[in-house]
N, C-alpha and C. Protein backbone atom coordinates (compact mmCIF):
# COMPACT_ATOMS: atom_id res chain seq x y z
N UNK A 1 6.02 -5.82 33.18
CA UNK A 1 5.55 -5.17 31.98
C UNK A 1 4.44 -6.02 31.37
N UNK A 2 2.43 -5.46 31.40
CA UNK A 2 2.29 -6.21 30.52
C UNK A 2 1.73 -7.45 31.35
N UNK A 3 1.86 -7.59 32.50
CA UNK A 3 1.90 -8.69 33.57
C UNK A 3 2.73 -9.89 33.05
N UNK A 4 3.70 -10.11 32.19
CA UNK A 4 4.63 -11.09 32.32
C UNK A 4 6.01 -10.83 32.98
N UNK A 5 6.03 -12.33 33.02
CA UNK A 5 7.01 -12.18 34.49
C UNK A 5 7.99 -13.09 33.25
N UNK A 6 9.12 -12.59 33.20
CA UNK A 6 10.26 -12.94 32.85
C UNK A 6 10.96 -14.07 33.13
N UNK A 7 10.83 -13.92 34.67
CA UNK A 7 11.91 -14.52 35.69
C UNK A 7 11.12 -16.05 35.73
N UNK A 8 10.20 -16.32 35.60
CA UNK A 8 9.29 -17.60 35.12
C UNK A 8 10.05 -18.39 34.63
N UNK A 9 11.14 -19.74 34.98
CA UNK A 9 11.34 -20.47 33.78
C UNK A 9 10.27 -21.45 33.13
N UNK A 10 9.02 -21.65 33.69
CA UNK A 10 7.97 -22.19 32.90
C UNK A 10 7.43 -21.73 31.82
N UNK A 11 7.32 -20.34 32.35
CA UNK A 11 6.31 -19.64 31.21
C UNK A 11 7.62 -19.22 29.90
N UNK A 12 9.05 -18.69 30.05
CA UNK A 12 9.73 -18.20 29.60
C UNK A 12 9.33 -18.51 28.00
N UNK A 13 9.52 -19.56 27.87
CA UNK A 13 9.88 -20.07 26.00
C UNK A 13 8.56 -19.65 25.59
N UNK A 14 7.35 -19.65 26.40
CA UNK A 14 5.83 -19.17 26.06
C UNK A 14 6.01 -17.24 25.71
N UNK A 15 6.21 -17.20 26.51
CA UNK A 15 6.87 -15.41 26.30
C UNK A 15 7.33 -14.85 25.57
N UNK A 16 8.34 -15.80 25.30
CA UNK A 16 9.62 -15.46 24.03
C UNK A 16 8.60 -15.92 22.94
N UNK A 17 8.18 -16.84 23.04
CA UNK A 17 7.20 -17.08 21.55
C UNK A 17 6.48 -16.48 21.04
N UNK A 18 5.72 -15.52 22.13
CA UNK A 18 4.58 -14.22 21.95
C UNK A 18 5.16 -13.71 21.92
N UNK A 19 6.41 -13.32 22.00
CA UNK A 19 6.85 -11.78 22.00
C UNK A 19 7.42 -12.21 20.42
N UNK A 20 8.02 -13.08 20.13
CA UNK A 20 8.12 -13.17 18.29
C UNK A 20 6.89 -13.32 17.39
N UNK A 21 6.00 -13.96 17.95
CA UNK A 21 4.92 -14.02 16.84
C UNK A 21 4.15 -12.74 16.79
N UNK A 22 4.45 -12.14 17.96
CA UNK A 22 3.86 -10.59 18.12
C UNK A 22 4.63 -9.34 17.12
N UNK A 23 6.13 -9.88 17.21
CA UNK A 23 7.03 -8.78 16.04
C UNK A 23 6.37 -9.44 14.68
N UNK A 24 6.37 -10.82 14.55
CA UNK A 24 6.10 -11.17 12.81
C UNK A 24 4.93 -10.43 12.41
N UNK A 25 4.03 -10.66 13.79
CA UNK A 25 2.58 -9.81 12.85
C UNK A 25 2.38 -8.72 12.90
N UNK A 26 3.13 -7.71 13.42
CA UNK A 26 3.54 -6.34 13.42
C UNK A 26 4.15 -6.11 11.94
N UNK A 27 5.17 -7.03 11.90
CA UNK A 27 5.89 -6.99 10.45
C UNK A 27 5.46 -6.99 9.30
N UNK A 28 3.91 -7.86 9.36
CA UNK A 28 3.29 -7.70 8.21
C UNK A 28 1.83 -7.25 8.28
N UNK A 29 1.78 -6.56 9.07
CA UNK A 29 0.43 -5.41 9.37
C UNK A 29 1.81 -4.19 8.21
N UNK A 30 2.74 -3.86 8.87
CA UNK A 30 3.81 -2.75 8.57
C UNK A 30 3.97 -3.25 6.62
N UNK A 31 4.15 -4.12 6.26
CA UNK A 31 4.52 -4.35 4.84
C UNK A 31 2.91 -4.81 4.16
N UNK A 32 2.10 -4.89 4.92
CA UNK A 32 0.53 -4.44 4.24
C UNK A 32 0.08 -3.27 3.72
N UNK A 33 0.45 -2.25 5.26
CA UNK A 33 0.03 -0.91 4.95
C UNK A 33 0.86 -0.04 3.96
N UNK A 34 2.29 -0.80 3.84
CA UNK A 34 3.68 0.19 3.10
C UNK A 34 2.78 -0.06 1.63
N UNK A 35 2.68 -1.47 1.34
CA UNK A 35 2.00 -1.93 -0.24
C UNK A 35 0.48 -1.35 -0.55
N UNK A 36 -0.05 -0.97 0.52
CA UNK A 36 -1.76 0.03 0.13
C UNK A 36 -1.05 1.12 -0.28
N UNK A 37 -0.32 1.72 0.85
CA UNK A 37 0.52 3.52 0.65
C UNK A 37 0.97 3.45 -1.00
N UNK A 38 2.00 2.13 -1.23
CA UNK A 38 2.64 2.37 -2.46
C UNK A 38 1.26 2.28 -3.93
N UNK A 39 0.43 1.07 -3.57
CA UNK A 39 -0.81 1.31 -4.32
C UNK A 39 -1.01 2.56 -4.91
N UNK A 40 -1.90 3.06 -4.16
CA UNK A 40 -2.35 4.51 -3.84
C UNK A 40 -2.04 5.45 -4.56
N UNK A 41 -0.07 5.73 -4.12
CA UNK A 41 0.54 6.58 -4.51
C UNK A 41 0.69 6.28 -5.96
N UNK A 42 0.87 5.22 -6.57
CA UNK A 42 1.29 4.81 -8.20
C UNK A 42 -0.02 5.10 -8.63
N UNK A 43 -1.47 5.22 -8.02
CA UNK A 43 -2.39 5.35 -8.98
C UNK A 43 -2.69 6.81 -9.14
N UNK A 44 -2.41 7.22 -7.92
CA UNK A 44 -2.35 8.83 -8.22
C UNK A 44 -1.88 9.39 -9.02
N UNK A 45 -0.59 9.09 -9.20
CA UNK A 45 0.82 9.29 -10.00
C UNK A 45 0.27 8.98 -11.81
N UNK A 46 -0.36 8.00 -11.63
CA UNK A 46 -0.61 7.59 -13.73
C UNK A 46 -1.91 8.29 -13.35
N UNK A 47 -3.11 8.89 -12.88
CA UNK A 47 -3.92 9.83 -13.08
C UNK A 47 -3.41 11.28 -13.28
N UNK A 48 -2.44 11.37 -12.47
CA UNK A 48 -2.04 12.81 -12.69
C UNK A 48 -1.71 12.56 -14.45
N UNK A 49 -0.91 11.67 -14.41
CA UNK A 49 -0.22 12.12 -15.97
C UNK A 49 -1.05 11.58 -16.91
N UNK A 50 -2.03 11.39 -16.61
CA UNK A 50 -3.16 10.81 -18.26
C UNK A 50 -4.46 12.01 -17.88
N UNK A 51 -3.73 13.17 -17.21
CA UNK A 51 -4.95 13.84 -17.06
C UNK A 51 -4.66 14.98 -18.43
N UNK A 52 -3.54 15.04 -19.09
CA UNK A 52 -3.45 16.15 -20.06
C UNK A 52 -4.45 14.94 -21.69
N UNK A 53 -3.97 13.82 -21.41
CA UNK A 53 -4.06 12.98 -22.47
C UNK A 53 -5.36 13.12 -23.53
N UNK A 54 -6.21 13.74 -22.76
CA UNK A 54 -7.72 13.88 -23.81
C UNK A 54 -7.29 15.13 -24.64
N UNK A 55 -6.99 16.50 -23.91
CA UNK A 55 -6.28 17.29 -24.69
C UNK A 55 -5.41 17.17 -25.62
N UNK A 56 -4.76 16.35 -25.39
CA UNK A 56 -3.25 15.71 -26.68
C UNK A 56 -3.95 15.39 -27.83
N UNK A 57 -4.86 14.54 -27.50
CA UNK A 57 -5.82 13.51 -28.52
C UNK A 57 -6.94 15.04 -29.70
N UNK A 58 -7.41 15.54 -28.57
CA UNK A 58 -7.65 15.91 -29.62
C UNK A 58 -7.12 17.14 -30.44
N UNK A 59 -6.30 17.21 -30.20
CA UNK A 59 -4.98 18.22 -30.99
C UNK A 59 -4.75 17.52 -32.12
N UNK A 60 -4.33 16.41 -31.61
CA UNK A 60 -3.59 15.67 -32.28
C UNK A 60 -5.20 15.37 -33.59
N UNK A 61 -6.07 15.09 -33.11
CA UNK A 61 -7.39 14.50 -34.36
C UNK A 61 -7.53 15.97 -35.25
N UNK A 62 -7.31 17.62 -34.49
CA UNK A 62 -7.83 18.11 -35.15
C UNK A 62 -9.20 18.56 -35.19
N UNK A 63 -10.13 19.06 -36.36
CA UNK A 63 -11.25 19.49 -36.23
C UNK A 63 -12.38 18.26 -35.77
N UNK A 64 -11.68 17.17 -36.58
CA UNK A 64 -12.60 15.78 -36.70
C UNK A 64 -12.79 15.40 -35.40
N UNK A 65 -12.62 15.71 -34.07
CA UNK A 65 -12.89 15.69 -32.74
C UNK A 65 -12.37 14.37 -32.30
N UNK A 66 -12.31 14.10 -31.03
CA UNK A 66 -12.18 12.36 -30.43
C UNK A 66 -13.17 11.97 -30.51
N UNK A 67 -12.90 10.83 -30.87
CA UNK A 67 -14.64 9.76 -31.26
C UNK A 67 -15.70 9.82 -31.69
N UNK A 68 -15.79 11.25 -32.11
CA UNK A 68 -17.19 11.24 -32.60
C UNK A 68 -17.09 10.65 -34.27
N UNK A 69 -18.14 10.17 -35.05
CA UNK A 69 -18.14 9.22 -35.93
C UNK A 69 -19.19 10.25 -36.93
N UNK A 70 -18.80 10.37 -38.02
CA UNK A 70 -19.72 11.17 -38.71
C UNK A 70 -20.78 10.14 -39.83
């Protein structure tokens, strides 16, 4: 598999070492991309809900509008 040979006891502990440092950096390629996804998703999430918020505001001001300064 891969051209390593298993049955190697020279190469073996070399093998086994790539084949772990190969899961660790799999592991955190995998908990990089999970923390962009979760990014992402939380900023979507507070845009959706501050998208009514200009409307609220100016309900809430009335005729006197948002920000404008007379």
């Amino acid at each position: 598999m891969f051209g390593v040979d298993w049955n190697d006891p020279q190469t073996l502990w070399l093998n086994i070492t790539n084949l772990a440092l190969g899961l660790v950096t799999l592991g955190c390629v995998l908990v990089f991309a999970y923390s962009v996804y979760a990014e992402l998703r939380g900023r979507a999430r507070r845009r959706a809900e501050m998208a009514g918020i200009d409307g609220e505001l100016r309900a809430m001001l009335g005729s006197r509008g948002a920000g404008k300064s007379r």
